[in-house]
N, C-alpha and C. Protein backbone atom coordinates (compact mmCIF):
# COMPACT_ATOMS: atom_id res chain seq x y z
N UNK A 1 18.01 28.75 -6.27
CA UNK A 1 17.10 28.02 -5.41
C UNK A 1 16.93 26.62 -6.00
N UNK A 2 16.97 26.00 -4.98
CA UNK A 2 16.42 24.33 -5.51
C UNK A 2 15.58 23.58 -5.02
N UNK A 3 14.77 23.12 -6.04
CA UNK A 3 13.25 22.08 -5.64
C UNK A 3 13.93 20.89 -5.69
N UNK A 4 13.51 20.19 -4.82
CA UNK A 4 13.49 18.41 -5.25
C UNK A 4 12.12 17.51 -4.71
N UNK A 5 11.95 16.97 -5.86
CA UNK A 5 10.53 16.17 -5.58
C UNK A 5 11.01 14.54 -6.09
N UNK A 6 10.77 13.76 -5.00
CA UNK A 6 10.97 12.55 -4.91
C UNK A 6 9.62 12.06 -6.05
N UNK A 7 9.82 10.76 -6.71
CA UNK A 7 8.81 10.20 -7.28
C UNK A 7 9.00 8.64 -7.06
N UNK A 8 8.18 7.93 -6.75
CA UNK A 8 8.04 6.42 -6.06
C UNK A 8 9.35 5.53 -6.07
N UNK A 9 9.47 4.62 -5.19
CA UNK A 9 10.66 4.19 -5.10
C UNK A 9 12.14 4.78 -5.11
N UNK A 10 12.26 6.26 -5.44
CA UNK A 10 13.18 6.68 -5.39
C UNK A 10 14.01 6.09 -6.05
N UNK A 11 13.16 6.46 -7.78
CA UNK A 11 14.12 6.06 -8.93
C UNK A 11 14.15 7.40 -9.71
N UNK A 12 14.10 8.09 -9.40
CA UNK A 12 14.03 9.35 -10.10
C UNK A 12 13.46 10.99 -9.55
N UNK A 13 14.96 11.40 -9.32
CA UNK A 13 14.53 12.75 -8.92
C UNK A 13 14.50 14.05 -9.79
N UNK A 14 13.46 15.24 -9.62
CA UNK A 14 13.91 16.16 -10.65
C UNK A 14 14.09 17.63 -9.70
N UNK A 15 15.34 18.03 -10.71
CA UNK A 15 16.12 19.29 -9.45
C UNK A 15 15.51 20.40 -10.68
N UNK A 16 15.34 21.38 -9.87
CA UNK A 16 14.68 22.34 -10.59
C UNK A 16 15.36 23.68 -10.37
N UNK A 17 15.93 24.53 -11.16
CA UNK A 17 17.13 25.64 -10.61
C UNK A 17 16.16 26.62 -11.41
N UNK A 18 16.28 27.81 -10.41
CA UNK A 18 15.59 28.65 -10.72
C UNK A 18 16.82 29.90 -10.96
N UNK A 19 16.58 30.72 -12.37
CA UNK A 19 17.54 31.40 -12.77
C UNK A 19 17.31 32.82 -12.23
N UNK A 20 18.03 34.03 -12.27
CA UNK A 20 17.70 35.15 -12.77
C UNK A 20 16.80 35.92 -13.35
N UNK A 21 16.92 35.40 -14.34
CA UNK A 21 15.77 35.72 -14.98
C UNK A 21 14.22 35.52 -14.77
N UNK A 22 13.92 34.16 -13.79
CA UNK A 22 12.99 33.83 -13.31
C UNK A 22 12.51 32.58 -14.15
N UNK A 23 13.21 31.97 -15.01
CA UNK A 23 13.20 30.74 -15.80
C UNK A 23 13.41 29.39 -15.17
N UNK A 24 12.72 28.53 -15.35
CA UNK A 24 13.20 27.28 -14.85
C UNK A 24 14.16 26.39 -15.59
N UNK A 25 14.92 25.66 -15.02
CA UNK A 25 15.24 24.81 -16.31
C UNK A 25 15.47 23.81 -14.80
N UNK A 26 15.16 22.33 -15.91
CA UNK A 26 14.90 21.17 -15.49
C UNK A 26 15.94 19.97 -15.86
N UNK A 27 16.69 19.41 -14.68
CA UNK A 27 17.46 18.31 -14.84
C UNK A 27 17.07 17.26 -14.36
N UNK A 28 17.11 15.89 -14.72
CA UNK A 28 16.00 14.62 -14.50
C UNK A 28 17.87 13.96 -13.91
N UNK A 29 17.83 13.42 -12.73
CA UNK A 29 19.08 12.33 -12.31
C UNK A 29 18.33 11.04 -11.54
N UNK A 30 18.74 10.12 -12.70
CA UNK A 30 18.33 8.79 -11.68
C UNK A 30 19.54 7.92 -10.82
N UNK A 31 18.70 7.67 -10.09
CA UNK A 31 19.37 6.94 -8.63
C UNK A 31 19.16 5.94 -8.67
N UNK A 32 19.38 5.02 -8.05
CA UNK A 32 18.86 3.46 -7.96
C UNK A 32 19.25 2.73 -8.94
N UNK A 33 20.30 3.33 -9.97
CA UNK A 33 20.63 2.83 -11.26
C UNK A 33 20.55 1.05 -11.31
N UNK A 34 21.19 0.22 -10.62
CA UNK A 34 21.39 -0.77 -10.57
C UNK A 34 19.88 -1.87 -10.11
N UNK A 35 18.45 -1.14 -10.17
CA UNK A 35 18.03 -1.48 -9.84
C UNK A 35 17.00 -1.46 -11.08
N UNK A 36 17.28 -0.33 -11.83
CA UNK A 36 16.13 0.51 -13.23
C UNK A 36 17.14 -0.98 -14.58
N UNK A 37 17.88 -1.52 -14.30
CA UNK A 37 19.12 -2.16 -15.22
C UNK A 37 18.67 -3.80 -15.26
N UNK A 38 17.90 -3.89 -14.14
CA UNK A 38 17.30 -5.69 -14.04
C UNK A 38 16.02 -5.97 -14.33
N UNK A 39 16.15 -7.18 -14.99
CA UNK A 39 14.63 -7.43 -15.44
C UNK A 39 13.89 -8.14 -14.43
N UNK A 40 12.65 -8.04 -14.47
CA UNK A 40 11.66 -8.45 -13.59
C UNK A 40 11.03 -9.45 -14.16
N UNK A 41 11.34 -11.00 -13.19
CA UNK A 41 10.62 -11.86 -13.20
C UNK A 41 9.53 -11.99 -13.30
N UNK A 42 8.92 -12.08 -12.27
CA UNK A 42 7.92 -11.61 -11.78
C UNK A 42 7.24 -10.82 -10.42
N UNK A 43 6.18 -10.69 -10.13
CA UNK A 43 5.84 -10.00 -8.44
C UNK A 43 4.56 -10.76 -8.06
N UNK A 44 5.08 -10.78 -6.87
CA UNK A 44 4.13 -11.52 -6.05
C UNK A 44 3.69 -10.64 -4.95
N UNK A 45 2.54 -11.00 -4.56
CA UNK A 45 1.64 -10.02 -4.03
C UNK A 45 1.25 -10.79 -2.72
N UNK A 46 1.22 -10.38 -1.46
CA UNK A 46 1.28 -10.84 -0.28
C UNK A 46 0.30 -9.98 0.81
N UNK A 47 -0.35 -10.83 1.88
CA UNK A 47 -0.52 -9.98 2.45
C UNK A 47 -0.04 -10.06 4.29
N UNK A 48 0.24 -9.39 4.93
CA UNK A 48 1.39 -9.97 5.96
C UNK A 48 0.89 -8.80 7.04
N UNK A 49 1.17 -9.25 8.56
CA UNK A 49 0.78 -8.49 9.42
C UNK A 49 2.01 -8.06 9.73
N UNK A 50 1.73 -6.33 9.88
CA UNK A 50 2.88 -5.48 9.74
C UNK A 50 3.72 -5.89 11.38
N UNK A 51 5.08 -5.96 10.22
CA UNK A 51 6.37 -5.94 11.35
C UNK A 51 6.07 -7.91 12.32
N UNK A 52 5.08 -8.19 11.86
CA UNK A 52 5.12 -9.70 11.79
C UNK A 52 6.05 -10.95 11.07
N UNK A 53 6.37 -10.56 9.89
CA UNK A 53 6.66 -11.47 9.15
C UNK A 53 7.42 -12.23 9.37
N UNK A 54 7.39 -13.84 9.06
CA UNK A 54 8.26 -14.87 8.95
C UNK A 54 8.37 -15.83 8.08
N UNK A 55 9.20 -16.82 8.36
CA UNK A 55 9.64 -17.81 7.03
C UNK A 55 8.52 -19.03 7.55
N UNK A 56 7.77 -18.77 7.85
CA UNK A 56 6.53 -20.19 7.90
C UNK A 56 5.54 -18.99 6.64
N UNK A 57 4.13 -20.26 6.47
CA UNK A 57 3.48 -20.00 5.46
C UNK A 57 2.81 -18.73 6.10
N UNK A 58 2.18 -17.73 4.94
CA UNK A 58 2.36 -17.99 3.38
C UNK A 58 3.61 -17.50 2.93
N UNK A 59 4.19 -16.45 3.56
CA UNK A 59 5.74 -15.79 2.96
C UNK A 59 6.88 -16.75 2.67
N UNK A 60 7.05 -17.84 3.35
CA UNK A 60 8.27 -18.91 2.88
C UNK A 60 7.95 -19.37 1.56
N UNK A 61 6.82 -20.13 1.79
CA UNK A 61 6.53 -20.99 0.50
C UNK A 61 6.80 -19.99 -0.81
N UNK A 62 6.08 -18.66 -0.97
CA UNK A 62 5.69 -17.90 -2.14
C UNK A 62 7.21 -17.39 -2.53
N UNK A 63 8.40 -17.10 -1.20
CA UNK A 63 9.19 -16.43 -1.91
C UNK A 63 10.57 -17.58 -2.67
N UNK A 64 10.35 -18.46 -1.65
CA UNK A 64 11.21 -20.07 -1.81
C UNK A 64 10.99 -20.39 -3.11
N UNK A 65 9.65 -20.63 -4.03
CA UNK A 65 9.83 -21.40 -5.13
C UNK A 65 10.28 -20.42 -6.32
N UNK A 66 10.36 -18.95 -6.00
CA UNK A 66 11.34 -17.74 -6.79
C UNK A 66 12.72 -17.85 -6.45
N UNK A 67 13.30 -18.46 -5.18
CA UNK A 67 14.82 -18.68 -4.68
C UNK A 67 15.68 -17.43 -4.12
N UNK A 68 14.51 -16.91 -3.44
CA UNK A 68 14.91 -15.27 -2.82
C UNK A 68 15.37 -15.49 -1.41
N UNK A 69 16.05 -14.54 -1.25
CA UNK A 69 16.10 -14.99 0.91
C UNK A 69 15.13 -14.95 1.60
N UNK A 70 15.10 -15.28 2.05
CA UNK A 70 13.16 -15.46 3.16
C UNK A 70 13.76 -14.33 3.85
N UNK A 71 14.98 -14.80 4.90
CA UNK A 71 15.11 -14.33 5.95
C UNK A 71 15.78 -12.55 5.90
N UNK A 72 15.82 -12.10 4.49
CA UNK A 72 16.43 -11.10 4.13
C UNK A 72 15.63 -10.08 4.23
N UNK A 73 14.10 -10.62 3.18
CA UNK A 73 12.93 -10.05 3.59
C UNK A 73 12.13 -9.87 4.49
N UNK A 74 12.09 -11.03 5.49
CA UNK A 74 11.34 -10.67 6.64
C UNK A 74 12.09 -9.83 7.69
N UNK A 75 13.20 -9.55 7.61
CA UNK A 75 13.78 -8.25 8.42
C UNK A 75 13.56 -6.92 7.67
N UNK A 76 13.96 -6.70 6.38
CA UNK A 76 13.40 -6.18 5.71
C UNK A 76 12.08 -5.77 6.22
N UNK A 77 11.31 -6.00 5.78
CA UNK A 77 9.63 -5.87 5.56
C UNK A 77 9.27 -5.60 7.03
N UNK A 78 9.73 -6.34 7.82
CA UNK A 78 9.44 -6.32 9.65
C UNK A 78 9.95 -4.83 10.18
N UNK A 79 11.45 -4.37 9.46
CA UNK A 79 12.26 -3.12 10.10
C UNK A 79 11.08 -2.02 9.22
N UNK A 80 10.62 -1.93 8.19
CA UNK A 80 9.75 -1.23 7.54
C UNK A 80 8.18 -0.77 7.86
N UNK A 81 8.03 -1.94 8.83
CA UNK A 81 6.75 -1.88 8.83
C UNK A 81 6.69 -2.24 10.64
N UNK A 82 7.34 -1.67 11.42
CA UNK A 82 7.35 -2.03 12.55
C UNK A 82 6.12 -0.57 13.45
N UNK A 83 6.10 0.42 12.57
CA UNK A 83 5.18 0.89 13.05
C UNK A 83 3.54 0.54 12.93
N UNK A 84 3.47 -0.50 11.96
CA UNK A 84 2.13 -1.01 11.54
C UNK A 84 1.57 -2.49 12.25
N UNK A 85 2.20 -2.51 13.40
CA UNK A 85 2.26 -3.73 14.29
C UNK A 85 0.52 -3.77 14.21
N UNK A 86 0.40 -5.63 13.95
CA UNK A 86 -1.01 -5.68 13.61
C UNK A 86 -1.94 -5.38 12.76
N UNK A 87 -1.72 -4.35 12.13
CA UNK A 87 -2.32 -4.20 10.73
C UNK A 87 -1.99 -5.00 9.57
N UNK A 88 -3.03 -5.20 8.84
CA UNK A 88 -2.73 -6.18 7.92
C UNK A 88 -2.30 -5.50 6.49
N UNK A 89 -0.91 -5.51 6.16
CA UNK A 89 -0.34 -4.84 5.60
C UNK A 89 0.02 -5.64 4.05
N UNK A 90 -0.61 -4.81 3.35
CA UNK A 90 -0.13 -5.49 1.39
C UNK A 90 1.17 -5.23 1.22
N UNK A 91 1.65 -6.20 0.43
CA UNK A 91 3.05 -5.53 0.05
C UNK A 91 3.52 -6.35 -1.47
N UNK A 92 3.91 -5.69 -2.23
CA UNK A 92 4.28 -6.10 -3.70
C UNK A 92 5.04 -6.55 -3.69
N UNK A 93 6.30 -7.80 -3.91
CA UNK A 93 7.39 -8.05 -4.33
C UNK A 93 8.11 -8.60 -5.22
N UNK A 94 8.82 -7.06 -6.36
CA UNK A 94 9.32 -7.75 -7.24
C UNK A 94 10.62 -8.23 -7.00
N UNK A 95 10.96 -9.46 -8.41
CA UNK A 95 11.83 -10.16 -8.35
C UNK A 95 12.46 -10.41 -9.58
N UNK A 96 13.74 -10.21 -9.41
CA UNK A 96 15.01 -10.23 -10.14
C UNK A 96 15.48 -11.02 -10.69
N UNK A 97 16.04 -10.92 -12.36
CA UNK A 97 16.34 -12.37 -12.30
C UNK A 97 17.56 -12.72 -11.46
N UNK A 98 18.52 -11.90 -11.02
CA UNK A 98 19.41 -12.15 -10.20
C UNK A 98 18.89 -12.77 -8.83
N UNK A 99 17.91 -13.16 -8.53
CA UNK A 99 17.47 -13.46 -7.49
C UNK A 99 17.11 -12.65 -6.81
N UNK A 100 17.55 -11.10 -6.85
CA UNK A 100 17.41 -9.89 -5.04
C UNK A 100 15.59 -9.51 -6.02
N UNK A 101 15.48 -9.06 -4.65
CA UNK A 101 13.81 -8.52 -4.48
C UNK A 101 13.59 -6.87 -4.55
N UNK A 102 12.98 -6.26 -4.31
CA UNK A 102 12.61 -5.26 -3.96
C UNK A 102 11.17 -5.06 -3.66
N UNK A 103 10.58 -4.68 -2.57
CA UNK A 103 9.25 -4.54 -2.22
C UNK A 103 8.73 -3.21 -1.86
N UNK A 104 6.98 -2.90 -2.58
CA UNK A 104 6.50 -1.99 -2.31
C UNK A 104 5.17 -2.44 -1.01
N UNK A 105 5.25 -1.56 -0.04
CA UNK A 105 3.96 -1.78 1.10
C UNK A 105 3.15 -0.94 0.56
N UNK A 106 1.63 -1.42 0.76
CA UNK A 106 0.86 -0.23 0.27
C UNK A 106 -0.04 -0.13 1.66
N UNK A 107 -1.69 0.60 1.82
CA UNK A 107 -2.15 0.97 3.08
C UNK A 107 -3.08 -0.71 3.32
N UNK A 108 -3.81 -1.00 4.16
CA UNK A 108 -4.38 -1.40 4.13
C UNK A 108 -5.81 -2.06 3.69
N UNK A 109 -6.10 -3.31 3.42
CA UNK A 109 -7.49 -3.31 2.78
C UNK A 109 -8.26 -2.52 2.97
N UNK A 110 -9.31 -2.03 2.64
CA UNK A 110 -10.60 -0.79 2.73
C UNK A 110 -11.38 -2.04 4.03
N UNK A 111 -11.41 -3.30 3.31
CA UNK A 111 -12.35 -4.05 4.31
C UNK A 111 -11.80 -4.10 5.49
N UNK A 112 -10.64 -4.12 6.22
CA UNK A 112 -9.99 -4.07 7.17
C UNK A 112 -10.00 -2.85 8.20
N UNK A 113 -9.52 -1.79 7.30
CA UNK A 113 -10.13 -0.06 7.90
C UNK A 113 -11.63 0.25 8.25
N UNK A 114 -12.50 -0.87 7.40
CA UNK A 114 -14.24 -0.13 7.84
C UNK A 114 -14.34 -0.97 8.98
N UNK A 115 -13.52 -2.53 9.51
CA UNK A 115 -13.87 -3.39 10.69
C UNK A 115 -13.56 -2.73 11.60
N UNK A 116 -12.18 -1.57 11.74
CA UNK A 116 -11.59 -1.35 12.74
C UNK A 116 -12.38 0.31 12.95
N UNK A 117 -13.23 0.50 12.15
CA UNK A 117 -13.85 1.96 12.16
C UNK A 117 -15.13 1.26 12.99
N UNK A 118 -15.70 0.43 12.33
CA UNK A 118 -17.18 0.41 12.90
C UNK A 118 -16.92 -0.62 14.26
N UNK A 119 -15.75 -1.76 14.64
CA UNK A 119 -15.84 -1.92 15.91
C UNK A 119 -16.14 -3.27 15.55
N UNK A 120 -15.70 -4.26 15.16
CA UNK A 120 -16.37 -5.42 14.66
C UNK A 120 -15.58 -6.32 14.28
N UNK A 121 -15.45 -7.74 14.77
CA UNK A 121 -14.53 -8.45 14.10
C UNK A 121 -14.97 -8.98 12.54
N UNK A 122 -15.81 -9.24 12.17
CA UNK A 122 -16.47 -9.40 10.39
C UNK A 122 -17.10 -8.75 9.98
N UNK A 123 -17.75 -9.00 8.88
CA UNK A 123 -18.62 -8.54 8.37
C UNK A 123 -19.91 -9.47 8.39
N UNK A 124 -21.03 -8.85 8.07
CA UNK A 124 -22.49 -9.95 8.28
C UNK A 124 -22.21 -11.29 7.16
N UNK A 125 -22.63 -12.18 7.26
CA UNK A 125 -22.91 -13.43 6.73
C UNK A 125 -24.12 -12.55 5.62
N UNK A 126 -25.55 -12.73 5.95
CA UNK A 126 -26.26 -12.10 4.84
C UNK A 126 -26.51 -10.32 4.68
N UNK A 127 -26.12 -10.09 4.00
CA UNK A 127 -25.69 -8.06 3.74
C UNK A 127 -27.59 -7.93 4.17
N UNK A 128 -28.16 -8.66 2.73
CA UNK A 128 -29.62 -8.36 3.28
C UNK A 128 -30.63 -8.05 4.28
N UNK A 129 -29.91 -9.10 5.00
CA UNK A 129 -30.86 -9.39 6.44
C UNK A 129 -30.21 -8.60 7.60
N UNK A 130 -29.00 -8.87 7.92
CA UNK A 130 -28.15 -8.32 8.97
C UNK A 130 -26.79 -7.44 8.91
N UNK A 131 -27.50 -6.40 9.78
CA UNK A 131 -26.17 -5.35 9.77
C UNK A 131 -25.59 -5.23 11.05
N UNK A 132 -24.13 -5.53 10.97
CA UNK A 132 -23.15 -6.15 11.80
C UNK A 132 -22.78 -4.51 12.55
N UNK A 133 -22.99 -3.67 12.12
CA UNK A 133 -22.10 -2.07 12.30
C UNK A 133 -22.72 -0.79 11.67
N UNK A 134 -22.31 0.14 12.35
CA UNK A 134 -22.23 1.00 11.48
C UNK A 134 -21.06 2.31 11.30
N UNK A 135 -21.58 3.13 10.18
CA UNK A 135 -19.90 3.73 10.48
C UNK A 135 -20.26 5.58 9.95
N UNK A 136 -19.79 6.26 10.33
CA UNK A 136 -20.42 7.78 9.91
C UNK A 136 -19.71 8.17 8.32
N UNK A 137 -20.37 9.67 7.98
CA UNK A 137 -19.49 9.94 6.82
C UNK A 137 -18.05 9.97 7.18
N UNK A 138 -18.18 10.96 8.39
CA UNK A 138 -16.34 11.49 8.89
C UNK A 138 -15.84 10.16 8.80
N UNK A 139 -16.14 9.10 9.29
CA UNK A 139 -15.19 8.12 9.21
C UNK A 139 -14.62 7.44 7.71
N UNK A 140 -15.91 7.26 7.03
CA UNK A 140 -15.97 7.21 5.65
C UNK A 140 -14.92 7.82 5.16
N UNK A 141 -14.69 9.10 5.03
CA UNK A 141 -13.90 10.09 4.13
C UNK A 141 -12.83 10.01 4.65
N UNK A 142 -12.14 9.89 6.08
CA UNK A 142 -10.88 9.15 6.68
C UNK A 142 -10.33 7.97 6.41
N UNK A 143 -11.50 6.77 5.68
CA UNK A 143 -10.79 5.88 5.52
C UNK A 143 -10.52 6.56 3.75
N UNK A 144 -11.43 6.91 3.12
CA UNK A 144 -11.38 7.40 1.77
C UNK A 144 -10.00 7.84 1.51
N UNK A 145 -9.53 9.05 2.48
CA UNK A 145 -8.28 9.93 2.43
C UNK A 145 -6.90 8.96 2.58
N UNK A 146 -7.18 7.95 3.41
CA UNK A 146 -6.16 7.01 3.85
C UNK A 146 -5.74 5.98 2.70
N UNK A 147 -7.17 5.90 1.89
CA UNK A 147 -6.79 4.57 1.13
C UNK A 147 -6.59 5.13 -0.50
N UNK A 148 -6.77 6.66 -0.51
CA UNK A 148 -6.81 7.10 -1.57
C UNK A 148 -5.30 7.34 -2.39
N UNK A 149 -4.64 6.52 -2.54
CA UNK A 149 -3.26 6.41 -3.26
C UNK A 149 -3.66 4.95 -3.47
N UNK A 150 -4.17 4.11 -2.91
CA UNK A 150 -4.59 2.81 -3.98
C UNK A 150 -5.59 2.47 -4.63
N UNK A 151 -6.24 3.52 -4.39
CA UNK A 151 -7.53 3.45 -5.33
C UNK A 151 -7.68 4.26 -6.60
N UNK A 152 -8.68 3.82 -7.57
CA UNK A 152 -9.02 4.20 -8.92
C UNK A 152 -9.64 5.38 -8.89
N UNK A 153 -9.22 6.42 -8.16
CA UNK A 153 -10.53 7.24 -7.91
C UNK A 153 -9.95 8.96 -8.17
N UNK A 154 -10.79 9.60 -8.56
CA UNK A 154 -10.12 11.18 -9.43
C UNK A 154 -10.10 12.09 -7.77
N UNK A 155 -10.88 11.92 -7.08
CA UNK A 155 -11.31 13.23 -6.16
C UNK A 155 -11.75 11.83 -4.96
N UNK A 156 -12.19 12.54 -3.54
CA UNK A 156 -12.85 12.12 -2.49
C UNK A 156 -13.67 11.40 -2.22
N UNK A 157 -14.33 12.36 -3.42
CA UNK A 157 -16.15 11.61 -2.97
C UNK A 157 -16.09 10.60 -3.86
N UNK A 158 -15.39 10.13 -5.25
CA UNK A 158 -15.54 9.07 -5.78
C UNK A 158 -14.93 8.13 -5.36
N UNK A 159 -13.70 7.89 -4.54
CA UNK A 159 -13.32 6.94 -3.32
C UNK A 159 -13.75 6.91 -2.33
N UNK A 160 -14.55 7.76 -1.79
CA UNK A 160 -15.58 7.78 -0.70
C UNK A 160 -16.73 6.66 -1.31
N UNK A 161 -17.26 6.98 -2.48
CA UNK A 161 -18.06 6.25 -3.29
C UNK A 161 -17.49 4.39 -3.19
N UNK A 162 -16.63 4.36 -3.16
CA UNK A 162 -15.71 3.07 -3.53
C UNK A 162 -16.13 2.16 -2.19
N UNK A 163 -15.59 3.01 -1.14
CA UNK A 163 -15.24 2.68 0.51
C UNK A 163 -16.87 2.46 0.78
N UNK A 164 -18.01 3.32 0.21
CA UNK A 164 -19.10 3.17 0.85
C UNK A 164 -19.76 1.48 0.63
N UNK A 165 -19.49 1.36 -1.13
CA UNK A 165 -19.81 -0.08 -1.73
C UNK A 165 -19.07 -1.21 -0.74
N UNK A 166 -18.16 -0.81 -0.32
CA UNK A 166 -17.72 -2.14 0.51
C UNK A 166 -18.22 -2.17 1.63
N UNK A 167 -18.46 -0.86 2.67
CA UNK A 167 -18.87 -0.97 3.65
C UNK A 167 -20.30 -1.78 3.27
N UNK A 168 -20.95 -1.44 2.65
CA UNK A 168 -22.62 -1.98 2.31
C UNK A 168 -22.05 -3.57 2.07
N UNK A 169 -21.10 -3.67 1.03
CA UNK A 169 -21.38 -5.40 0.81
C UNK A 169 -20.38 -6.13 1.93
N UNK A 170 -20.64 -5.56 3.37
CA UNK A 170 -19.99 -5.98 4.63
C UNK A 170 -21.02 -6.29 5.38
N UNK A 171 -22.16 -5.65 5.38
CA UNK A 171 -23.30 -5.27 5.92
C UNK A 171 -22.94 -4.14 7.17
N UNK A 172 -22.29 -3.04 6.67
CA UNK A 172 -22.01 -1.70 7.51
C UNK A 172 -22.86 -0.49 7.12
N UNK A 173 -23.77 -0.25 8.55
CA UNK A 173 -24.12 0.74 8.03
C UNK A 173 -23.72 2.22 7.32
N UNK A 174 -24.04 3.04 6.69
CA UNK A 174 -23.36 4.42 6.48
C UNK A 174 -24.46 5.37 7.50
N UNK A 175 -23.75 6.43 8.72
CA UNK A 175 -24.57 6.87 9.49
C UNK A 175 -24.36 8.24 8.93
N UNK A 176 -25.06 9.51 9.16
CA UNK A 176 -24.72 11.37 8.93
C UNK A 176 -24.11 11.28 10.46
């Protein structure tokens, strides 16, 4: 029998053969070799409306003064993210010294998910005085579940915890 479990970027898979005896034994094969072999410039961090992207600002300028293809990435990033039409989509991109890129998308801002939960184009000007929205737990813990691979958080309720602090310094209410 064989397991395979992908681990990020699909630089490393582990096949797992299960014996006779009922023993595992474990073989590690990496893929992407030519990619684990280059050093990283640096990464630049972007934020771009999904399946939008183009070579006007901010994506030209940021990837131009690294000397990457604009136009390589924004098909790229556009064919990737064409189901996220309109969402405002993060995306990492490192860079080679050979010049080629590679980019990670991650989910959306938390502040972006509580506007489109509670119905609202901003957030209040003063948190104190005025509350622009409000938003329930269920929604809370949906955006929690959604955003919980980029957040610092062990379990639910402490990214629930996370999502609630922003909703408040938005001026969003939290409703039961």
């Amino acid at each position: 029998m064989l397991y395979k479990l992908k681990k990020s970027n699909n630089l490393l898979k582990l096949f797992a053969y299960k014996s006779a005896s009922k023993q595992f034994y474990l073989k590690f094969k990496i893929i992407n070799f030519k990619y684990m072999a280059k050093k990283i410039i640096t990464q630049i961090k972007l934020q771009i409306q999904g399946g939008a992207a183009n070579p006007a600002p901010p994506v030209g300028p940021a990837l131009g003064q690294h000397g990457l293809n604009i136009q390589d990435f924004c098909s790229q990033f556009n064919a990737k993210t064409a189901d996220k039409k309109g969402e405002v989509v993060p995306v990492v991109i490192d860079v080679y010294e050979d010049r080629t890129f590679s980019f990670i998308t991650k989910v959306a801002p938390a502040s972006e998910l509580i506007k489109k939960a509670a119905g609202i184009e901003k957030g209040a000007k003063n948190i104190l005085k005025d509350k622009v929205g409000k938003i329930t737990k269920i929604q809370l813990k949906e955006i929690a579940e959604k955003k919980m691979e980029d957040l610092n958080a062990n379990d639910i309720e402490a990214a629930m915890k996370i999502i609630a602090g922003t909703a408040e310094q938005m001026g969003v209410e939290i409703t039961d």
